[in-house]
N, C-alpha and C. Protein backbone atom coordinates (compact mmCIF):
# COMPACT_ATOMS: atom_id res chain seq x y z
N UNK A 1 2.44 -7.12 31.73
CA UNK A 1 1.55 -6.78 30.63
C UNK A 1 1.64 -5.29 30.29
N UNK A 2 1.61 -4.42 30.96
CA UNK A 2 1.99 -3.03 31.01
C UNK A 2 3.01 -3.19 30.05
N UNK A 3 4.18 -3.32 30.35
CA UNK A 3 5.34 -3.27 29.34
C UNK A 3 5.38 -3.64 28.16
N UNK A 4 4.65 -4.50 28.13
CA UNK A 4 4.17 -4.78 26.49
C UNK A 4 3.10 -4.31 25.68
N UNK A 5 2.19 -3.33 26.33
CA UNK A 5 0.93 -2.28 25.91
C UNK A 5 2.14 -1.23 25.78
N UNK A 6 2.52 -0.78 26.35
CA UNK A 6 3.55 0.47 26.64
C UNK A 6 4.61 0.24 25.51
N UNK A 7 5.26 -0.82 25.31
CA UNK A 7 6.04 -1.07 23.89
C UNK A 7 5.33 -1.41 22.84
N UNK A 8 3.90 -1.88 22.92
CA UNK A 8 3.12 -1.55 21.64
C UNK A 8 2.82 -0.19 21.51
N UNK A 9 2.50 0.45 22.15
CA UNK A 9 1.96 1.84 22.21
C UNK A 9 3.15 3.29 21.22
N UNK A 10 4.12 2.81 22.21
CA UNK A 10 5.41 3.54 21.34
C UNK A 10 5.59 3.12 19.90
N UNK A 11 5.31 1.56 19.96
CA UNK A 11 5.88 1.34 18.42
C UNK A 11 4.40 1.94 17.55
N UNK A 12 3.62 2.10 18.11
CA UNK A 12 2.19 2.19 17.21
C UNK A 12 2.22 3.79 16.89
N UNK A 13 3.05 4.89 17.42
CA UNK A 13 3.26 5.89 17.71
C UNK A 13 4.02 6.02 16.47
N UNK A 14 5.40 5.53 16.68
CA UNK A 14 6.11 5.45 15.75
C UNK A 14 5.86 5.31 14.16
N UNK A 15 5.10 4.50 13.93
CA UNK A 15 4.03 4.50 12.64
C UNK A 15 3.39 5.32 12.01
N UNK A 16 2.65 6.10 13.59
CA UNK A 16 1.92 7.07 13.00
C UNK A 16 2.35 8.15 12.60
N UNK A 17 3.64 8.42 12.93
CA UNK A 17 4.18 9.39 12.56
C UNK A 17 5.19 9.18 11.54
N UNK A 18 5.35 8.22 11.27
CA UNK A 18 6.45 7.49 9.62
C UNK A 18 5.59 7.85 8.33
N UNK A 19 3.85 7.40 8.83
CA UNK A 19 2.81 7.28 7.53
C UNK A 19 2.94 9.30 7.78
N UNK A 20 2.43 9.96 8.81
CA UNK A 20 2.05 11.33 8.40
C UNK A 20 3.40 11.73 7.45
N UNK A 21 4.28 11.24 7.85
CA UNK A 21 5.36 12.35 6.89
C UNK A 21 5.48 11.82 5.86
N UNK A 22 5.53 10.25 5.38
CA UNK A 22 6.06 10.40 4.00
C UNK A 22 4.42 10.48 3.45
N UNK A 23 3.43 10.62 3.77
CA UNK A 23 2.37 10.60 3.68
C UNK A 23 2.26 12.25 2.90
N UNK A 24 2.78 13.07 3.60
CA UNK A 24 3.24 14.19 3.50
C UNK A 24 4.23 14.47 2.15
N UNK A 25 5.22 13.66 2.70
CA UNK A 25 5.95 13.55 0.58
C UNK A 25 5.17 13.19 -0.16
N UNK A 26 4.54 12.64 -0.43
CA UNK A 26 3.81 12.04 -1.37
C UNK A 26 2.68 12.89 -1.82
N UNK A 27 1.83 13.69 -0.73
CA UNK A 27 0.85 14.88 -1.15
C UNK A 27 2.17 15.69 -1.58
N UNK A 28 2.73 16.47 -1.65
CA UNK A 28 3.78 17.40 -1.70
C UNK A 28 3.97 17.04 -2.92
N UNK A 29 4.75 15.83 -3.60
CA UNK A 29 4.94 15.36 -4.89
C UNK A 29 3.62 15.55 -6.13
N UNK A 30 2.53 15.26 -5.48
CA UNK A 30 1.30 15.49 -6.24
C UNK A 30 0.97 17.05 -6.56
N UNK A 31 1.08 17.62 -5.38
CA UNK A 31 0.64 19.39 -5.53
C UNK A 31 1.65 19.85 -6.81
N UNK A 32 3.03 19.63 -6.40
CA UNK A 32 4.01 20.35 -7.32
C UNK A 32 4.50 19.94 -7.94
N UNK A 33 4.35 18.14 -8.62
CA UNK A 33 5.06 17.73 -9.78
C UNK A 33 4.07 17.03 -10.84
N UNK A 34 2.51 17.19 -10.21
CA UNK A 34 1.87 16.27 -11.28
C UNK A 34 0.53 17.10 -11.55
N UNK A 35 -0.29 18.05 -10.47
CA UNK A 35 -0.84 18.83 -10.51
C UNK A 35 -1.23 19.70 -11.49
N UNK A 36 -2.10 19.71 -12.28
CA UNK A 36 -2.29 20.34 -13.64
C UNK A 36 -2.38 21.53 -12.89
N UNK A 37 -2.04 22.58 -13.98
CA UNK A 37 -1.55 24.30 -13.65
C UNK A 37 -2.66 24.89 -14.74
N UNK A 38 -3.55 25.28 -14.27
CA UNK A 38 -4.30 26.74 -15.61
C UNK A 38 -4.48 27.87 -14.98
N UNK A 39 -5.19 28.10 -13.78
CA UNK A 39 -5.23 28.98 -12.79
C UNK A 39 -4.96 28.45 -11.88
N UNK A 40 -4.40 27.82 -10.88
CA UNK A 40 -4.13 26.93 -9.49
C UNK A 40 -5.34 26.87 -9.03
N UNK A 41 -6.32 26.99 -9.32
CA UNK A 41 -7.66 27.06 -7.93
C UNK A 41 -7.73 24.81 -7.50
N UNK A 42 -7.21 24.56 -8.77
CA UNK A 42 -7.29 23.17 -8.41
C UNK A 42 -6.24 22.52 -7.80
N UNK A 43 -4.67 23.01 -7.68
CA UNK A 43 -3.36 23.14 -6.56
C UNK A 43 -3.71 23.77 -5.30
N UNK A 44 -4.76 24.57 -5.52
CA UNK A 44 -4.98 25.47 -4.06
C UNK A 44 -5.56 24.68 -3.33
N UNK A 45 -6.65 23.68 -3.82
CA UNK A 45 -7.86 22.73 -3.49
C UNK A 45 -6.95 21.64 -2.56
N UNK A 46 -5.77 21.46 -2.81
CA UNK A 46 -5.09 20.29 -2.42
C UNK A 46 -5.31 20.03 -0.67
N UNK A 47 -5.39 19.29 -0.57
CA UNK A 47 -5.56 18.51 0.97
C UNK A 47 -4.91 17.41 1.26
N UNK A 48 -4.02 17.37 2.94
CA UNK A 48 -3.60 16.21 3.10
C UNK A 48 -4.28 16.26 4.69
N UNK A 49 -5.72 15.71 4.69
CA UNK A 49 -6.27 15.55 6.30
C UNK A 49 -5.92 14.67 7.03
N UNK A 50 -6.01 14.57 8.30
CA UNK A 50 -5.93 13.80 9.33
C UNK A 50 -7.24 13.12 9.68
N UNK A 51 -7.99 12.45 9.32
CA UNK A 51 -9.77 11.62 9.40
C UNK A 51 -9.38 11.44 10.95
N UNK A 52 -8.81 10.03 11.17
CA UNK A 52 -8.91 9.76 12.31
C UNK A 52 -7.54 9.29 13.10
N UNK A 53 -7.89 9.82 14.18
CA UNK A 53 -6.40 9.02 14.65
C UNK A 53 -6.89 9.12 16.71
N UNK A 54 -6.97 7.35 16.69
CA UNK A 54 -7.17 6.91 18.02
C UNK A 54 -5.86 5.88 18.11
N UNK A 55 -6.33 5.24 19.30
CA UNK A 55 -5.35 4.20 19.81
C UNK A 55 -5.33 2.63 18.64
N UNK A 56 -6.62 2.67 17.67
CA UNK A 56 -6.70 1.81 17.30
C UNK A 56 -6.66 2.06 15.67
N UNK A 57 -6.71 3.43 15.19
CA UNK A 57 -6.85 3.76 13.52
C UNK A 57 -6.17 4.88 13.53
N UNK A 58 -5.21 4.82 12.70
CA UNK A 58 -4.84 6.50 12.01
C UNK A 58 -4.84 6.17 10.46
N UNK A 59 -5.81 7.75 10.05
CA UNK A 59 -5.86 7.55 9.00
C UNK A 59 -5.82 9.36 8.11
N UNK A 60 -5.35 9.34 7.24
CA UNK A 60 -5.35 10.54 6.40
C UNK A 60 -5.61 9.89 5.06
N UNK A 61 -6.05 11.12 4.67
CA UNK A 61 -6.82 11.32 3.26
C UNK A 61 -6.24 12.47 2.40
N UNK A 62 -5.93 12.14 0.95
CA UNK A 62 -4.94 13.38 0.37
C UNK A 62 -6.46 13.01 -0.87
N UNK A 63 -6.62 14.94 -1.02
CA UNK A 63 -7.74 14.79 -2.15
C UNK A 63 -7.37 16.46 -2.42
N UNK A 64 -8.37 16.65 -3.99
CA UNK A 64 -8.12 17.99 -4.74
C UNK A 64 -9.79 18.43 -3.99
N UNK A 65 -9.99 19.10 -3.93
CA UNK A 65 -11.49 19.91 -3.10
C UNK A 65 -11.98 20.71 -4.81
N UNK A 66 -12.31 20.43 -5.57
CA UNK A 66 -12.89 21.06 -6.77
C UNK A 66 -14.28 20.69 -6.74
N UNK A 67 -15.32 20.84 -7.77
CA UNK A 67 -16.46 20.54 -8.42
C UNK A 67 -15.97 19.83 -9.53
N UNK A 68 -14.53 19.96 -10.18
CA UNK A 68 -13.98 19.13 -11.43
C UNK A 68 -13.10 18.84 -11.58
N UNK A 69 -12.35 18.43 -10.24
CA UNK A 69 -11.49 17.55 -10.04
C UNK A 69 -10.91 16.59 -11.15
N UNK A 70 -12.26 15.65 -10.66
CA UNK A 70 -12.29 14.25 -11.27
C UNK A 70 -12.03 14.10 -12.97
N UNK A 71 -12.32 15.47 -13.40
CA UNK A 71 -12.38 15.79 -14.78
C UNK A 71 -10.84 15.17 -15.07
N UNK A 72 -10.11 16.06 -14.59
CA UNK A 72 -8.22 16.72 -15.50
C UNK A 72 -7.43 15.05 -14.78
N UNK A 73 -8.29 15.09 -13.29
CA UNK A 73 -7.62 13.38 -13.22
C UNK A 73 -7.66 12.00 -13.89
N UNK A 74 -8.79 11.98 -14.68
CA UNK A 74 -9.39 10.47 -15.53
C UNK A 74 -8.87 11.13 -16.87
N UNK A 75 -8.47 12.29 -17.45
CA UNK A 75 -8.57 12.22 -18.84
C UNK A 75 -7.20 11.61 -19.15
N UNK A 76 -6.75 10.72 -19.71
CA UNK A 76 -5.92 10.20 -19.72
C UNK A 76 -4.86 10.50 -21.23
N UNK A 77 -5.97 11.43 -21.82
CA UNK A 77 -5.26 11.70 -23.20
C UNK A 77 -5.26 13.66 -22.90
N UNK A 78 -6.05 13.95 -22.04
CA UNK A 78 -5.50 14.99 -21.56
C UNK A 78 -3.85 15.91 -21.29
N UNK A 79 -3.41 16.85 -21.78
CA UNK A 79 -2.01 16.98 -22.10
C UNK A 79 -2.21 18.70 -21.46
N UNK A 80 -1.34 18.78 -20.33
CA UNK A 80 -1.64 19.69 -19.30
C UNK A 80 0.02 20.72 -19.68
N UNK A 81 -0.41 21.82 -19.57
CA UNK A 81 0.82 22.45 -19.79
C UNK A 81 2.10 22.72 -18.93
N UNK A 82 1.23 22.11 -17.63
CA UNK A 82 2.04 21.97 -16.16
C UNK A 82 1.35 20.58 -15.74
N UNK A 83 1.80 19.76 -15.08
CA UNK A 83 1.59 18.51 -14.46
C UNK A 83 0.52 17.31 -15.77
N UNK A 84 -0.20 16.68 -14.90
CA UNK A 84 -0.75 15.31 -15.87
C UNK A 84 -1.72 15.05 -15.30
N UNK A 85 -3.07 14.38 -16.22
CA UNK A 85 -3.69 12.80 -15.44
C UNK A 85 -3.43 11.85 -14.64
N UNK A 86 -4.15 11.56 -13.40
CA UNK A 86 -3.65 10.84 -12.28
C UNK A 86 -2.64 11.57 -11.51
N UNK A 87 -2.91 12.60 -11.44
CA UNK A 87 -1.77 13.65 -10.58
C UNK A 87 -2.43 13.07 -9.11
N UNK A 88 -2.78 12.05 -8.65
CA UNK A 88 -2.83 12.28 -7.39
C UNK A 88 -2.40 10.33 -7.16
N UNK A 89 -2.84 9.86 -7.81
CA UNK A 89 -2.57 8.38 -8.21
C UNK A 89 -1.52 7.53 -8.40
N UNK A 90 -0.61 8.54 -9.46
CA UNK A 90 0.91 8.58 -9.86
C UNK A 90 1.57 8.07 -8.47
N UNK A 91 1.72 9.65 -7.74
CA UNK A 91 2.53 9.50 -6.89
C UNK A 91 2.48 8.90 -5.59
N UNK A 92 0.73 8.27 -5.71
CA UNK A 92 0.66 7.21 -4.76
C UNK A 92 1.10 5.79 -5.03
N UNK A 93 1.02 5.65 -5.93
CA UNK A 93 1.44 4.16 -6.61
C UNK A 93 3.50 4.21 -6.41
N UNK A 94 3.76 5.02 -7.69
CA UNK A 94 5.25 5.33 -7.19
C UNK A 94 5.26 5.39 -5.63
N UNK A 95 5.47 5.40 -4.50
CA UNK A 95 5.44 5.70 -3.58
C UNK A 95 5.16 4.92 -2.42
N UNK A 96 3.89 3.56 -2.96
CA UNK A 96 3.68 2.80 -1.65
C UNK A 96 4.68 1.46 -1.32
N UNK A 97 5.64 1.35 -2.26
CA UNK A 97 6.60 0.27 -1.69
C UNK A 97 7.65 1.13 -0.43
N UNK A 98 7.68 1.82 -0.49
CA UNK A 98 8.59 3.20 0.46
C UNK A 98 7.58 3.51 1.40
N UNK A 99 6.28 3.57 1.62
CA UNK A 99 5.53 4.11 2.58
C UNK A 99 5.23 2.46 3.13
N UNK A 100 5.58 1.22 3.06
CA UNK A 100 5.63 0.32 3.57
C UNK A 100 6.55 0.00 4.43
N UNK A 101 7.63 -0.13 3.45
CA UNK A 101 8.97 -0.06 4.32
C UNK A 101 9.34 0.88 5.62
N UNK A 102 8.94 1.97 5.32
CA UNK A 102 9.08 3.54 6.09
C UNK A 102 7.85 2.90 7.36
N UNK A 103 7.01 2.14 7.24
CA UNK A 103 5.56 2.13 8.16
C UNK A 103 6.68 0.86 8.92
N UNK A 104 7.13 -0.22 8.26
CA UNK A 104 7.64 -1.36 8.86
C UNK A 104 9.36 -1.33 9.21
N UNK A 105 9.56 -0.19 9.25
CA UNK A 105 11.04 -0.03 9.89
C UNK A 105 10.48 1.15 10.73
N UNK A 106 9.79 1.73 10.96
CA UNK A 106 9.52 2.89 12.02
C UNK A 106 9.20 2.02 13.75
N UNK A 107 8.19 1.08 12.91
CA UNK A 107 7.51 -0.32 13.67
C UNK A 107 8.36 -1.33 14.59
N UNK A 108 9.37 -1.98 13.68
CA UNK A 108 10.39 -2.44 14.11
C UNK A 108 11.37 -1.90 15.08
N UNK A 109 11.99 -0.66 14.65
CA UNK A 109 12.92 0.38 15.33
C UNK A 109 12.46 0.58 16.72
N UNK A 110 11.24 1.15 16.81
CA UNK A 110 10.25 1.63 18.09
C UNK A 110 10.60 -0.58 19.08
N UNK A 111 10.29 -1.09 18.15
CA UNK A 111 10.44 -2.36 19.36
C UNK A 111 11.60 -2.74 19.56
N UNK A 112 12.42 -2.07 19.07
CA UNK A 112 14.27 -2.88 19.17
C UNK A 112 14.54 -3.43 18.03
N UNK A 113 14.30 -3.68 17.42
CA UNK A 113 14.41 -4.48 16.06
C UNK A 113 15.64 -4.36 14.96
């Protein structure tokens, strides 16, 4: 039984560290390709946290830290002279068939697969 906690454990490892990095592309893609530009204080705001991470949940959270965030993200007819609407959304959507694959070949790999 050991050996098979111990090869879950590695492969669960493995995961967690597949999601932080492309987790990581994906905030990265938002800051500098979709990110509306007027003064940066709302690029500066950018966050990619670590919430929780035990034996049983890892989890991160990518958010803009403003008071009006939510503004430049919903306007959808909004026309930004640097980046767009849904600058944080975009490149999660583009992005989660690859942060699947990347989560379920990290998964696999770690067990022999």
């Amino acid at each position: 039984m050991d050996s098979i906690e111990s090869m879950f454990n590695i492969a669960y490892q493995a995961a967690c560290d597949a999601l932080d990095e492309t987790v990581e592309k994906i905030f990265e893609e938002s800051r500098d390709d979709y990110c509306p530009v007027d003064k940066g204080v709302l690029k500066a705001s950018a966050k990619n946290e670590l919430i929780e991470n035990s034996t049983t949940s890892h989890t991160r959270e990518l958010s803009y830290n403003t008071n009006y965030a939510i503004y430049p993200h919903e306007r959808l007819n909004l026309h930004h002279i640097h980046g767009s609407a849904k600058f944080l959304e975009i490149p999660c959507e583009q992005n989660e068939d690859k942060l699947y694959e990347t989560l379920k070949s990290a998964f696999g790999d770690a067990l022999g697969n």
